[in-house]
Structures are given as C-alpha cells and as structure tokens.
Protein backbone atom coordinates (compact mmCIF):
# COMPACT_ATOMS: atom_id res chain seq x y z
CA UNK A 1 14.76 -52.40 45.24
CA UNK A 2 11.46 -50.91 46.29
CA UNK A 3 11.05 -47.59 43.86
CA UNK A 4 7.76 -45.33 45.10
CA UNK A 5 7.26 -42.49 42.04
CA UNK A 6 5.18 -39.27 43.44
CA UNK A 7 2.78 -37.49 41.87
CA UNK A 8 2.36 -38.86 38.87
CA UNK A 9 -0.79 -37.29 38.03
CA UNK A 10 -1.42 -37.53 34.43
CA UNK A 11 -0.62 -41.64 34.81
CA UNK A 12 1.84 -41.07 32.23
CA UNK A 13 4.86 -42.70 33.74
CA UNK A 14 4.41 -46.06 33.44
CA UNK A 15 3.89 -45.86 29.54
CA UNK A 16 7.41 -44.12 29.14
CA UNK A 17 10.15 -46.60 27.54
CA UNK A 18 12.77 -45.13 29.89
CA UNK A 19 10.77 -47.31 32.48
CA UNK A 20 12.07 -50.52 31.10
CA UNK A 21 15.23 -49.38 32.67
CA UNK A 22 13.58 -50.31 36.54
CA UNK A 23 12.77 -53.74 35.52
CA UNK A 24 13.25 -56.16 37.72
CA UNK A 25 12.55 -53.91 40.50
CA UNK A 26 9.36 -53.53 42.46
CA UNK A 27 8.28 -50.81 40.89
CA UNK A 28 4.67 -48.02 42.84
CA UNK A 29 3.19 -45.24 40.98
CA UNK A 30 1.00 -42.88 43.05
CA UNK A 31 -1.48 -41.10 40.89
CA UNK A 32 -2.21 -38.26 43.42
CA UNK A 33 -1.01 -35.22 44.95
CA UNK A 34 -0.34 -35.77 48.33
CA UNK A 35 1.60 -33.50 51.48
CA UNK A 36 0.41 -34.88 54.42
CA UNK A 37 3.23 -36.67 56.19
CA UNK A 38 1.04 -39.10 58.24
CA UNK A 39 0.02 -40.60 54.83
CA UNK A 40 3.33 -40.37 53.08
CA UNK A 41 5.14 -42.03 55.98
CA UNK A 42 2.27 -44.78 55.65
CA UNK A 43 2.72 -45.32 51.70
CA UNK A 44 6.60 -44.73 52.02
CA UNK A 45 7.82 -46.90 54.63
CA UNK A 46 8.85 -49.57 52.85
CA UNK A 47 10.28 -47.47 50.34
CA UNK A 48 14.10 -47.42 49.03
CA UNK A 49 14.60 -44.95 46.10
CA UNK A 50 11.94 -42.35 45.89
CA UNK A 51 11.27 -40.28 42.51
CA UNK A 52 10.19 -37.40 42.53
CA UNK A 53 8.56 -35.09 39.72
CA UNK A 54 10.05 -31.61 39.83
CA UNK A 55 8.95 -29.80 42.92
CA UNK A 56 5.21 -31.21 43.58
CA UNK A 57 5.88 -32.52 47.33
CA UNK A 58 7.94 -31.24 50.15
CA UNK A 59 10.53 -33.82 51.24
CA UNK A 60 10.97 -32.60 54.77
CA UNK A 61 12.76 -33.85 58.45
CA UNK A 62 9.46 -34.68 59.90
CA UNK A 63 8.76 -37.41 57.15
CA UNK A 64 12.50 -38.92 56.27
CA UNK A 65 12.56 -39.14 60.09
CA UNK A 66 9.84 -41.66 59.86
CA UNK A 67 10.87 -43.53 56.49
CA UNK A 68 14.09 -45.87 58.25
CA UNK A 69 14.64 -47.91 54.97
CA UNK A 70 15.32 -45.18 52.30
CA UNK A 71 18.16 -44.45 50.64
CA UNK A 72 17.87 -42.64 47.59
CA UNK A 73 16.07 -39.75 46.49
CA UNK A 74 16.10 -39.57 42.53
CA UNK A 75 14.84 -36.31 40.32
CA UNK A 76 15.96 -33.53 38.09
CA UNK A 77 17.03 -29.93 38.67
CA UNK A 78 16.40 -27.51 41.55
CA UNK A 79 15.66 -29.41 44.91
CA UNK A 80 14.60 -26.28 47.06
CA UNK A 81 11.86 -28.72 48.15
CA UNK A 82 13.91 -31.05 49.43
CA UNK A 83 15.58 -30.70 53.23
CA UNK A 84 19.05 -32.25 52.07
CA UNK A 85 20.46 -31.58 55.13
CA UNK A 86 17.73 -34.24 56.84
CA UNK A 87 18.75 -36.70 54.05
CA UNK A 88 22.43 -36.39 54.69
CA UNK A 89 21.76 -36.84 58.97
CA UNK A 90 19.63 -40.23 57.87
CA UNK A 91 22.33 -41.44 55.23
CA UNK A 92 20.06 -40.77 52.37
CA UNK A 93 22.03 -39.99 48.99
CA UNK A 94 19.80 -36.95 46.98
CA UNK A 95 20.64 -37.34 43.36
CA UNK A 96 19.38 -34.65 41.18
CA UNK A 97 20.89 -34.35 37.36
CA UNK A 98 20.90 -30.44 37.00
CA UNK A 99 21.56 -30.95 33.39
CA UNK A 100 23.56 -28.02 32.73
CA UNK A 101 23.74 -26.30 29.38
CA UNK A 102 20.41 -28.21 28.21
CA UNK A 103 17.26 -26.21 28.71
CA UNK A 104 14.10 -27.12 28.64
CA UNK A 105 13.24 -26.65 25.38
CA UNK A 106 9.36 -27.27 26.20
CA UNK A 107 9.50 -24.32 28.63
CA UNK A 108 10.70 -22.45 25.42
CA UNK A 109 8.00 -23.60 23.48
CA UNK A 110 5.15 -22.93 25.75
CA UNK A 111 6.68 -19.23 26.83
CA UNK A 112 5.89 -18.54 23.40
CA UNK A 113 2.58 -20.40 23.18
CA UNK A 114 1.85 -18.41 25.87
CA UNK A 115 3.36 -14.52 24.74
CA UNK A 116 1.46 -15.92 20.90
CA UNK A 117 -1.75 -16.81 22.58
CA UNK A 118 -2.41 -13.64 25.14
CA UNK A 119 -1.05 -10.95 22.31
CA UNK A 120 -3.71 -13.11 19.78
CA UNK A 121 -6.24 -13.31 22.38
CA UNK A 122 -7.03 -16.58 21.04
CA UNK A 123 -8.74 -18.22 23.83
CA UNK A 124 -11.47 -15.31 23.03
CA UNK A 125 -11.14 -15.97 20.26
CA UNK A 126 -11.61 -19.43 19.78
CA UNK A 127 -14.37 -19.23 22.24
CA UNK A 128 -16.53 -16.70 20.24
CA UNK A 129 -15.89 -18.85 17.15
CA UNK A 130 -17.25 -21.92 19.10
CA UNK A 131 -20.39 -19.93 20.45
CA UNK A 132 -20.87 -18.96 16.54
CA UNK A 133 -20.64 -15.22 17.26
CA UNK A 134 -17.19 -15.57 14.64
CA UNK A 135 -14.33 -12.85 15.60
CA UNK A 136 -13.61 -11.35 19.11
CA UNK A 137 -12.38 -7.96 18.84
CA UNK A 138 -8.60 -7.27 18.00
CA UNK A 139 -5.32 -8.63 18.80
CA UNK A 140 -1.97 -7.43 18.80
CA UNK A 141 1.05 -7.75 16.54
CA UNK A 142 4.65 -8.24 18.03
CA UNK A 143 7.03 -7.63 15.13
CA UNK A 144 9.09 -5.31 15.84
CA UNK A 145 8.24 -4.49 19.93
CA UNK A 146 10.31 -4.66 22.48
CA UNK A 147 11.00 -8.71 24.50
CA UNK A 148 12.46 -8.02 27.75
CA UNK A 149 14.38 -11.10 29.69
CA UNK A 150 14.16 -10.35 33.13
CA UNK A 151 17.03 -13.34 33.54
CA UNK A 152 18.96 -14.48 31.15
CA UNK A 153 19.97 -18.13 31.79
CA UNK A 154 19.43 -20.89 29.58
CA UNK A 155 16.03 -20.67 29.05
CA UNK A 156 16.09 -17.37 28.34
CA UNK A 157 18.72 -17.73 25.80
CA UNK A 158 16.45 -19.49 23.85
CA UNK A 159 13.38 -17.70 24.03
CA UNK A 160 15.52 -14.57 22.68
CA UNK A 161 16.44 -16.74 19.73
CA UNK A 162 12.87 -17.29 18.51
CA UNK A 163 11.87 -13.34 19.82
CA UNK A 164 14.65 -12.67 17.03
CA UNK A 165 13.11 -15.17 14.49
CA UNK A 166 9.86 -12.98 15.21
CA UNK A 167 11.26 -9.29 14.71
CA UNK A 168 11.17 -7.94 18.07
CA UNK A 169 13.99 -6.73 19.80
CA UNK A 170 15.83 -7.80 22.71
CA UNK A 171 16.64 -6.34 26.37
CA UNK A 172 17.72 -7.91 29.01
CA UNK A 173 18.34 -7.19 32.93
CA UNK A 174 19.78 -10.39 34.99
CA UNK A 175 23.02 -10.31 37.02
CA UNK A 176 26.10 -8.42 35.85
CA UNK A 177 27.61 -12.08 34.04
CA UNK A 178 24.70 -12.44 32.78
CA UNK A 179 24.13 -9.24 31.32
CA UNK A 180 27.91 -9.27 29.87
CA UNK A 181 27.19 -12.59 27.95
CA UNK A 182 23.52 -11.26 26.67
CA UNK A 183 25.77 -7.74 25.27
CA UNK A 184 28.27 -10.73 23.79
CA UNK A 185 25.74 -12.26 21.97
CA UNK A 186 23.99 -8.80 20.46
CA UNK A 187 21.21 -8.10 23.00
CA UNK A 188 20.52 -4.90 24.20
CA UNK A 189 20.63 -4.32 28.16
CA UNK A 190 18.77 -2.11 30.57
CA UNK A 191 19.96 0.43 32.09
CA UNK A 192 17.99 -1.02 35.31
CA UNK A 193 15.08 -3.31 36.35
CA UNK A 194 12.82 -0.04 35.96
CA UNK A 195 14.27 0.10 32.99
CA UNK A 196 13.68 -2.62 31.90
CA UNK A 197 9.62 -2.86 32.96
CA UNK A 198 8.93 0.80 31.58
CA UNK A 199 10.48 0.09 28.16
CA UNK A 200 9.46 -3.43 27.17
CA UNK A 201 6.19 -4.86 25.53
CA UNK A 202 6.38 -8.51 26.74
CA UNK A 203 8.20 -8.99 30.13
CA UNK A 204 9.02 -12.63 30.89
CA UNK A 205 10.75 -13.76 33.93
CA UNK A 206 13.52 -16.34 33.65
CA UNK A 207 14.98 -17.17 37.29
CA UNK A 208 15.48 -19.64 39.32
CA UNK A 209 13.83 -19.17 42.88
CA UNK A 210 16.05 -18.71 45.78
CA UNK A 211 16.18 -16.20 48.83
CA UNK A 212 17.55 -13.66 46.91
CA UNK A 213 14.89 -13.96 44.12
CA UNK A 214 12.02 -14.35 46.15
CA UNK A 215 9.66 -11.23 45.32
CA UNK A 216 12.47 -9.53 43.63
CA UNK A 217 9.51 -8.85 41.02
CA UNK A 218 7.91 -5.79 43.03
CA UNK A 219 4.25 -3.99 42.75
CA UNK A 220 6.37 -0.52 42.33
CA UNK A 221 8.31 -2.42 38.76
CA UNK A 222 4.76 -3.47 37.70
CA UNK A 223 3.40 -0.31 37.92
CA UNK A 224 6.07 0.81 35.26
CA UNK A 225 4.98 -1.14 32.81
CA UNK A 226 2.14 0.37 29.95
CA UNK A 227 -1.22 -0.58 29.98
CA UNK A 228 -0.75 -2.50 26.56
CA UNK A 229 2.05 -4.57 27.83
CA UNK A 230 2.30 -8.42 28.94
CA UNK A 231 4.29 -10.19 31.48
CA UNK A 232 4.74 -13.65 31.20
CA UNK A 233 6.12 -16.47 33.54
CA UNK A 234 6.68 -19.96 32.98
CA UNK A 235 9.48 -19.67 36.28
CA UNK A 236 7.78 -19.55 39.49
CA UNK A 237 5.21 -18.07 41.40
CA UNK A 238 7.62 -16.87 43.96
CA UNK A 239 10.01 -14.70 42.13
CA UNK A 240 6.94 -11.55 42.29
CA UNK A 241 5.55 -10.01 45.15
CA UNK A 242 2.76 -11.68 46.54
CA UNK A 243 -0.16 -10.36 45.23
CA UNK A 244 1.30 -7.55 43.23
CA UNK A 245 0.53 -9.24 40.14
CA UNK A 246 -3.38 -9.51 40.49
CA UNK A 247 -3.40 -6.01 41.54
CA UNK A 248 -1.35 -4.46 39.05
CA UNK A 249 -3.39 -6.30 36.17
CA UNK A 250 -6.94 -5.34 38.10
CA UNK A 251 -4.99 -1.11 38.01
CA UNK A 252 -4.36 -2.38 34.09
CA UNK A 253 -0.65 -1.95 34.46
CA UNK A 254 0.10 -4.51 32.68
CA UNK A 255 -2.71 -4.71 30.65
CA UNK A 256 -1.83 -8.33 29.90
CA UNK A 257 -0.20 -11.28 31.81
CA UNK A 258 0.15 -15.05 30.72
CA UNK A 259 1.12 -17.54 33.65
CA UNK A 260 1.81 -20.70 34.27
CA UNK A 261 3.18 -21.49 37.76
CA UNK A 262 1.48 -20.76 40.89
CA UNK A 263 2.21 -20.54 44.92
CA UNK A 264 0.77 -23.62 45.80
CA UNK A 265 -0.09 -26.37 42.74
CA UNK A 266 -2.44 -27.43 42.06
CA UNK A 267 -4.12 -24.42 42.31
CA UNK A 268 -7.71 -24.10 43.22
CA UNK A 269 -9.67 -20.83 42.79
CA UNK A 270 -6.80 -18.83 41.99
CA UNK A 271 -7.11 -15.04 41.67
CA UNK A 272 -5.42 -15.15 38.52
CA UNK A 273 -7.98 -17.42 37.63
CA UNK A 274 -11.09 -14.64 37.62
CA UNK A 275 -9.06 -12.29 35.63
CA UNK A 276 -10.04 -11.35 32.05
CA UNK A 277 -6.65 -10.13 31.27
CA UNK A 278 -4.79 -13.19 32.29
CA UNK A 279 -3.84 -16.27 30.81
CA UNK A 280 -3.68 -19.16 33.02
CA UNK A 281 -2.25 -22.84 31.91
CA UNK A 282 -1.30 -25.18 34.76
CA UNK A 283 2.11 -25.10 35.14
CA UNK A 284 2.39 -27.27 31.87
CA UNK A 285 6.13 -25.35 31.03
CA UNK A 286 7.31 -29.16 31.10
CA UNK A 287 4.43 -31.20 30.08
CA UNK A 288 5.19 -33.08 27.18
CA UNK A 289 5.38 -37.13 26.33
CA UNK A 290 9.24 -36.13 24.68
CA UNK A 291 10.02 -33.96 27.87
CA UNK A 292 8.58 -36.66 29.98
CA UNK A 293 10.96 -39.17 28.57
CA UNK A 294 13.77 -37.18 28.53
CA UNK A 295 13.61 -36.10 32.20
CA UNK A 296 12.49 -39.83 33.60
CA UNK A 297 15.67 -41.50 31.73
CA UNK A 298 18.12 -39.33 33.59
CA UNK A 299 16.09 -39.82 36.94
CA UNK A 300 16.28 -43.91 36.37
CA UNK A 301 19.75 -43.49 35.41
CA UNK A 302 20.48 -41.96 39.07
CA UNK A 303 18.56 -45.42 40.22
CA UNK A 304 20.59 -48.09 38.23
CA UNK A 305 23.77 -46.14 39.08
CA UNK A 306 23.01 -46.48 42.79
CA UNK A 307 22.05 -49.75 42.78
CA UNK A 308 25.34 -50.68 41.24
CA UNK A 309 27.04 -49.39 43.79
CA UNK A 310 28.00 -45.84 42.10
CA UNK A 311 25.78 -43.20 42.70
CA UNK A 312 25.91 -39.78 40.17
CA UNK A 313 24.72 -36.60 40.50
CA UNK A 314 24.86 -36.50 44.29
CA UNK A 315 23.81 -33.41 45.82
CA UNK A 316 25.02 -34.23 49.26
CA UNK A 317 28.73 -36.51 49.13
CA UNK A 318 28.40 -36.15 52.48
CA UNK A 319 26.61 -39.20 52.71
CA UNK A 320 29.27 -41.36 50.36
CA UNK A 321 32.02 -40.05 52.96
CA UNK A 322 30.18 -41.86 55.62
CA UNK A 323 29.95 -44.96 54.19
C-alpha cells in the first residue's frame, strides 16, 4: 500500500518502533505544514492510506475529490477537520481510535507545567538568572487556592487529581453529567459559569470543540475573574471568544494566562505572543517521544487492520455497507 504521513514536523516519525508495523509498505513522510489543495492533490495522488497527526490539515471535498486512489484515512481522536461526509460519497473508510477512558496523560502533565511555570514566573525568572541580574521579582504560591475545571472530562479528571496532590481545592462547571460525577468523586461545583470565573484562582478549560462550545468562553466571564488569577488552556483556541482573551489580559482581568493552542497553527506573530502576562508554548499538550509512540501504534493498527481486510474504528460504516 502507498501510506503518505502529514505533517510530521519535528521528523520524529520515522524513528518510532511502532513504524516497523508498515513494513513492507511504501512508506512518505512529509516534513512540512501544508493546506493548499493544489499541492496536496499533487503529493497525494498516488496515495492509499493517509495519516494524519491530530488536527494540523483540513481534509476537505475539494481535495478527496481530486485524490481517486485513496481509501483510508488513519488518526486518533476528534476529526472536526475532516469532511467525513466527502470520504463516505468517494468510498473512503475514516478510522479514528477515540481511545475512550485513556487521557492524554501528557496534556496532564504540561497543564501543570504550564499553571507551575506562569504562577512561578519562571521564564522571568530563568531569563534574569541567565542575563546575571539573579532573581525576578515574586511568584505566587498555589496551596491551598481555588482550581476551577471549566469541563470535566477525562483530562480534567486528572488534572484535579494532581491539583489535590498540591492543596488547592476543586470546582468544577461542565454539563449537568458531568457535574454529577465531579460531586461523586468529592469536587465542589459552581453554582454557574460566573461562578465559577469570579471564585477560582487558576481557570483551565477542558472541552472538546464543537458548535456548541465554540466561544462559549465569553469577554463578559473573563472580566469576572481577579486581577491575580490565571487561565490556562491546553484545549483549543476556539472554545473563547475571539479576541476576548488578549483584551481581558491587556484590562488585567486575568492578570495571568498560560496557552498552548492557537486559531490557526502554527502561529506566527500571535497577539498572545507580545503579552507580558502570557505564557505561550506551541501547542506541545501532546508532544512527547512516549505520547508519540503511543498515538502512532493505534494509528498503524487502523492500517494493518484495513489492509487485512477488517477495518476498526470506522467513523463512517457507511462506506463498509457499500462494499
């Protein structure tokens, strides 16, 4: 089979074990980020089973239109980016392993990098060190504050478990299931959304982007929160207002943000980007060589399964009917 892999920008695909599992097949890596469709029908159109990273490139009609050979589109979680209903019209199967009840435990790990790193100030820090001028004013503590979840999925199940492991308390607002299982497992819950922005010292957002999240994160529940709070997301760009963010940190309400996911990635000159009072990593949530491997096996699992005739995780069945 001819495999094309998208986006693989750090080169860091091809030294993965979980690769092993595509010998035998003729195997292209594409080091770039790329959107245009002119040039992704030209380096596709030989192409059978496409991988794609996460959400980097927009799978839409206008290029599976013009890519008659493939088949299979392999990846992992959410495919908002993906026009399945294009795939299913050309016959191609989307597989996408939505691995429920794992999170991303990397996404845990740099939420708290992140909420550790802003409340330290320690990329001040480190750069007054560096420039030999030693300490950079002061930072802030977190014992004992207040973590609100906006979402409480599993990601945010397991950032409250290290919040707990650091002495703060918990509150969570997320939909009314959501909000019964975070009360069954000893969280606190707002009384509201307000609520939950006006009374919290570190805000991070845990939700998946759909239509109903998009910009559910408004100026007006920004504006609630104190000057010395923080809101952190390692989610997506989308789920806050556009532009509320930069202008509620330039009004200093929050005082603090730490972010990691943008509108449109890579991100150039960002706002965010100028601001003294906000953290910026790029969009690194899932960046790691164990993540990596973990993610990639499933994806090349989709690929052998197809190719012996019994495709998993299909998001649109549609297609298997029609054969």
């Amino acid at each position: 089979m001819k495999i094309a892999i998208l986006d693989d920008v750090f080169d860091a695909v091809r030294a993965l074990p979980c690769l092993r599992k595509l010998d035998g097949h003729d195997v292209t890596i594409w080091n770039d980020h790329v959107q245009d469709t002119d040039i992704l029908a030209e380096r596709l159109r030989d192409t059978e089973a496409l991988v794609l990273i996460r959400e980097r490139t927009r799978i839409e009609a206008a290029l599976i239109e013009r890519l008659p050979k493939l088949r299979l589109i392999s990846q992992r979680s959410v495919y908002p980016h993906i026009d399945v209903a294009a795939c299913t019209r050309a016959g191609v199967i989307v597989s996408s392993d939505m691995h429920a009840g794992t999170p991303s435990h990397a996404t845990v790990e740099l939420t708290w990098a992140l909420i550790l790193a802003a409340s330290r100030r320690l990329p001040e820090q480190v750069a007054s060190a560096k420039a030999g001028r030693w300490q950079w004013g002061m930072g802030t503590s977190l014992r004992g504050k207040i973590l609100g979840l906006h979402g409480y999925g599993r990601i945010a199940t397991e950032v409250a478990k290290v919040g707990r492991a650091f002495g703060l308390e918990t509150l969570v607002w997320a939909r009314e299931a959501s909000r019964g299982r975070a009360l069954a497992e000893g969280h606190a819950v707002a009384d509201s959304a307000e609520d939950l922005y006006a009374r919290a010292d570190v805000v991070t957002l845990h939700m998946r982007l759909v239509p109903a999240t998009r910009g559910i994160v408004t100026a007006g529940w920004l504006a609630r929160m104190r000057p010395e709070a923080m809101l952190v997301n390692t989610s997506r760009a989308g789920l806050i207002e556009a532009g509320a963010l930069e202008a509620a940190l330039r009004a200093g309400r929050p005082g603090l943000a730490a972010v990691d996911v943008y509108e449109q990635e890579p991100a150039v000159d960002h706002p965010l980007f100028a601001l003294p009072n906000c953290l910026c990593t790029p969009h690194i949530g899932y960046v790691t060589r164990e993540e990596y491997e973990h993610q990639f096996s499933d994806i090349f699992d989709q690929i052998v399964a197809y190719g012996a005739g019994a495709p998993i995780n299909v998001v649109n069945p549609e297609v298997l009917a029609g054969r």
